[in-house]
Protein backbone atom coordinates (compact mmCIF):
# COMPACT_ATOMS: atom_id res chain seq x y z
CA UNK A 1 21.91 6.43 -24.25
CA UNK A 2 22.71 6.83 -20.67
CA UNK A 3 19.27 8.81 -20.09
CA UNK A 4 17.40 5.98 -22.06
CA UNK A 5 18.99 3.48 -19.65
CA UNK A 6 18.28 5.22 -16.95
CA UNK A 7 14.38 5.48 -18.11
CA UNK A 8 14.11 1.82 -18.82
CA UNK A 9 15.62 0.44 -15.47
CA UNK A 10 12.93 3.29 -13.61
CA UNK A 11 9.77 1.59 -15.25
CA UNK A 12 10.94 -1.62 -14.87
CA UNK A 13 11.39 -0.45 -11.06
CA UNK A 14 7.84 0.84 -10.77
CA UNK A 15 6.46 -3.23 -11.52
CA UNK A 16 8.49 -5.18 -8.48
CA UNK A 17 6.86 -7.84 -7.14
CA UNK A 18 6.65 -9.75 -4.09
CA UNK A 19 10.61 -10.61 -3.24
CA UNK A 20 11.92 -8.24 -5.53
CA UNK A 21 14.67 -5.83 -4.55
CA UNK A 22 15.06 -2.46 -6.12
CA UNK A 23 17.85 0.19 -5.95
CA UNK A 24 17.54 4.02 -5.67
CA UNK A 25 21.34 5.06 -5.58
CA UNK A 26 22.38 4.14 -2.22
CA UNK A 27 19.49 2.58 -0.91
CA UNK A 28 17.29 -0.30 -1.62
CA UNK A 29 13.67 -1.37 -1.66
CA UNK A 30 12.80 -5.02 -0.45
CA UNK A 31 9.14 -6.11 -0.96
CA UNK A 32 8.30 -9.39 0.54
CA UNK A 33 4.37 -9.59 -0.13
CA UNK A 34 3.48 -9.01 3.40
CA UNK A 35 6.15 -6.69 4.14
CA UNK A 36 8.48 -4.08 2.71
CA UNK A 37 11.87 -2.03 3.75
CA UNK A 38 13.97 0.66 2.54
CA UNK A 39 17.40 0.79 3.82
CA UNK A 40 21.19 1.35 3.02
CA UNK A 41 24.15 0.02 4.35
CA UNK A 42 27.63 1.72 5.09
CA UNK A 43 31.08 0.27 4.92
CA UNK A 44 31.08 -0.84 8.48
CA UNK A 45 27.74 -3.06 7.83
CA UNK A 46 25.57 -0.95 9.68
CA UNK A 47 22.49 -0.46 8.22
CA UNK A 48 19.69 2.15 8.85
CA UNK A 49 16.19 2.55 7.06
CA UNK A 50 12.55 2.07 7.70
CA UNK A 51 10.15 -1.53 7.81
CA UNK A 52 7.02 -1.75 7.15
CA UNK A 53 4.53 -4.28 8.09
CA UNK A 54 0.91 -4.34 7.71
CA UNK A 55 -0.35 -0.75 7.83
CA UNK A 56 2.27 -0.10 10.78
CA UNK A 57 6.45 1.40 9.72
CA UNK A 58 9.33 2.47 12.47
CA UNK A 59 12.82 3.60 11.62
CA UNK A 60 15.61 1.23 12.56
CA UNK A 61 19.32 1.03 12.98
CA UNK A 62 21.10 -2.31 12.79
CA UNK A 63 25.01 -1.69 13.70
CA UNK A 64 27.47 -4.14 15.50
CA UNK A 65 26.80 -2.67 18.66
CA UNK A 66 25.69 -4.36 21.49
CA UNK A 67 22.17 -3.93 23.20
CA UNK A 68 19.94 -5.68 25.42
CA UNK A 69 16.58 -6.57 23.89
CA UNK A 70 14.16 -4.47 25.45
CA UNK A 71 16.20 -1.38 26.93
CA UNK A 72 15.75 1.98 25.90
CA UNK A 73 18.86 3.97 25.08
CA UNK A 74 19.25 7.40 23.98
CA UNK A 75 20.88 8.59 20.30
CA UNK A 76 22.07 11.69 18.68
CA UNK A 77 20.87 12.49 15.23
CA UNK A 78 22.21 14.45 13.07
CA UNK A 79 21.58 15.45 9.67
CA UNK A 80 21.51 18.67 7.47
CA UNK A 81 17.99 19.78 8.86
CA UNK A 82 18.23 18.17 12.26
CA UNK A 83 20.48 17.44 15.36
CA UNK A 84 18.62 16.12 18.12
CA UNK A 85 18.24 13.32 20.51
CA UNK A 86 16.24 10.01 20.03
CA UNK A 87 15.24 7.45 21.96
CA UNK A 88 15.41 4.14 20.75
CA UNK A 89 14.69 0.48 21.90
CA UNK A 90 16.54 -2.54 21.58
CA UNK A 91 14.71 -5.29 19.66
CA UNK A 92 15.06 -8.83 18.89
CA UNK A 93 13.61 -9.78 15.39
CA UNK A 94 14.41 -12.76 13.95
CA UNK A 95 17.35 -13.39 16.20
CA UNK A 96 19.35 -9.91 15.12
CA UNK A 97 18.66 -7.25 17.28
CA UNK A 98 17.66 -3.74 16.02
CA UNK A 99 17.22 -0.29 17.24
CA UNK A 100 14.07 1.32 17.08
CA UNK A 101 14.12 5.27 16.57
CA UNK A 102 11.47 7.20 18.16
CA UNK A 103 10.15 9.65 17.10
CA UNK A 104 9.01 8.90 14.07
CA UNK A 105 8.66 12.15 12.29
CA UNK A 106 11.67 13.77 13.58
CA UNK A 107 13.91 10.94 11.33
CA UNK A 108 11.41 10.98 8.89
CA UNK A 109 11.95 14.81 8.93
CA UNK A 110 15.68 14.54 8.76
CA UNK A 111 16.03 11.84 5.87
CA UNK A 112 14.10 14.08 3.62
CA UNK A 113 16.92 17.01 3.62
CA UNK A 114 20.52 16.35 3.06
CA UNK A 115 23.29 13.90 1.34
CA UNK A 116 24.10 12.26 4.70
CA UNK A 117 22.60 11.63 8.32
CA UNK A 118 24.28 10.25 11.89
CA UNK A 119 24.37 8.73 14.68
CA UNK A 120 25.86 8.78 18.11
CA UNK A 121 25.18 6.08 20.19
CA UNK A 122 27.05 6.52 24.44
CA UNK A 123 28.79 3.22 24.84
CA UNK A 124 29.53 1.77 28.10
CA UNK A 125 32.99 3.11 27.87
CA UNK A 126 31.96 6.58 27.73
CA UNK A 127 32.66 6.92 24.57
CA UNK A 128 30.12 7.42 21.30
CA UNK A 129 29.80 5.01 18.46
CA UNK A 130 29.31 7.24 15.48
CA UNK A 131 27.69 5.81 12.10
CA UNK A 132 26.90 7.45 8.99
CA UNK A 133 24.86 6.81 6.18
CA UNK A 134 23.94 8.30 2.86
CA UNK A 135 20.55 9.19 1.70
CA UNK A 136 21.36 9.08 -1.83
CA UNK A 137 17.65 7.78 -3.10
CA UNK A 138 16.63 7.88 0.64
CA UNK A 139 12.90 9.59 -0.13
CA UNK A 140 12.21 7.91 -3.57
CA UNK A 141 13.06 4.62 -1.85
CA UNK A 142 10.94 5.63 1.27
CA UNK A 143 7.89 6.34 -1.03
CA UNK A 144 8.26 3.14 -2.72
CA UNK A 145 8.35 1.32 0.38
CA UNK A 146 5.02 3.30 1.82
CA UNK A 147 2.97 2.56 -1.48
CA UNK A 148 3.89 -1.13 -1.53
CA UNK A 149 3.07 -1.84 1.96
CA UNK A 150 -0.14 0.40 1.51
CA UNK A 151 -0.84 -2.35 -1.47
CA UNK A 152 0.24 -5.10 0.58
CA UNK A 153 -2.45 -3.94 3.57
CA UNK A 154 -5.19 -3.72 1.00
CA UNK A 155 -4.42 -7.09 -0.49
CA UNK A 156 -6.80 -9.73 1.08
CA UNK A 157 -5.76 -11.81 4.23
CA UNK A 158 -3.41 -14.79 2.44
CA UNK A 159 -2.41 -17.67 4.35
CA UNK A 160 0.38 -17.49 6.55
CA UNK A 161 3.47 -19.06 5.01
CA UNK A 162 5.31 -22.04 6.36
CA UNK A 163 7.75 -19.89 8.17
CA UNK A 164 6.95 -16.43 8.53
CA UNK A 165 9.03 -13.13 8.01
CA UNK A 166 10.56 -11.86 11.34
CA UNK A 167 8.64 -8.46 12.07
CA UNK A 168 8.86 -6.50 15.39
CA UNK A 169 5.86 -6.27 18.32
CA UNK A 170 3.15 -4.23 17.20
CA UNK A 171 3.88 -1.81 19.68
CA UNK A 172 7.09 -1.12 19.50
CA UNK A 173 8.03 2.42 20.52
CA UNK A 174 8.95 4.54 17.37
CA UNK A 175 5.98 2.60 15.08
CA UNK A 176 3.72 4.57 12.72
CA UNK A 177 0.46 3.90 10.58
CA UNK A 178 0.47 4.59 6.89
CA UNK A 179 -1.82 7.14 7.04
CA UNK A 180 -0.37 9.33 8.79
CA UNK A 181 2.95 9.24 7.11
CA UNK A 182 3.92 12.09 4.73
CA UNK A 183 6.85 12.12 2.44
C-alpha cells in the first residue's frame, strides 16, 4: 500500500503547474511560471538551494546572518565529496538578502554526493556561523527545477504580471545557463 502511495503522489508530482509546490523528502520544488527553485530549510530557518530564472540558475543561501548587499565574502563548504572555499555575494531580492555561491559547479558537484552539506561563514567576531542542511531529495528536486525552468524559457514571452517575482541581476556572480548544467 505504502509503495502504491508512494507511486501515485510521484505522477501526480511529475504534472505541477505554475505555483505549485512539490516535495522530494527534505526539499521542495516551487514553480512560479516564469521561475522555479529547489531548496530546503533547516531548524534554524536557514535555507539553501538553487533559483532559476529564465534560462539563467545560481546557488543561494538565505540564513539570519547579516550582509551588506553587494559585498563579496568568502564560505567554507563542506560536504561528503567536497570541502572547499566559495565566494559568495550579498544580494538584495525582493527586500531579503541572499548569498550567492560561486562557483557554480563546485556546489552543484557537492549536492549530488552525500546525506548532508555545510557551511562556514567568518563573522565579524572572528568566529564562524556554521549551517547545515540535508540533501534528502536534493538531485531529484534539482532536476525538476532545471526541466521546468527549461519549459518555462521555451514558453512564449507572456505579459509581465502586475507585480513581478523578485529575481536577482542577471549577472550576478555564481549564475549559470541551462545548458550547461549537468545533473
Amino acid at each position: 500500500m505504502k509503495s502504491l502511495l508512494l507511486s501515485i503522489l510521484c505522477c501526480l508530482s511529475l504534472h505541477a503547474t505554475a505555483g505549485e509546490k512539490v516535495a522530494y523528502q527534505n526539499w521542495v520544488v516551487d514553480i512560479s511560471g516564469n521561475t522555479t527553485e529547489a531548496y530546503t530549510a533547516n531548524d534554524s530557518k536557514s535555507s539553501f538551494g538553487v533559483f532559476c530564472a529564465s534560462d539563467k540558475c545560481l546557488f543561494y543561501l538565505h540564513q539570519a546572518l547579516q550582509c551588506q548587499p553587494n559585498a563579496k565574502y568568502s564560505v567554507l563548504m563542506n560536504s561528503a565529496s567536497i570541502s572547499t572555499a566559495l565566494s559568495m555575494q550579498c544580494t538584495q531580492i525582493g527586500g531579503n538578502l541572499f548569498q550567492i555561491l560561486d562557483p557554480f559547479d563546485a556546489v552543484l558537484n557537492a549536492v549530488k554526493i552525500g546525506d548532508t552539506i555545510g557551511f562556514a561563514v567568518a563573522l565579524q567576531s572572528g568566529a564562524f556561523g556554521v549551517t547545515r542542511f540535508s540533501l534528502a531529495g536534493s538531485t531529484d528536486a534539482i532536476r525538476r527545477a532545471l526541466q521546468e525552468a527549461a519549459r518555462a524559457a521555451q514558453r512564449p514571452s507572456q505579459p509581465a504580471p502586475a507585480t513581478p517575482a523578485p529575481v536577482p541581476p542577471a549577472n550576478s556572480p555564481g549564475m549559470r545557463g541551462l545548458k550547461d548544467i549537468l545533473i
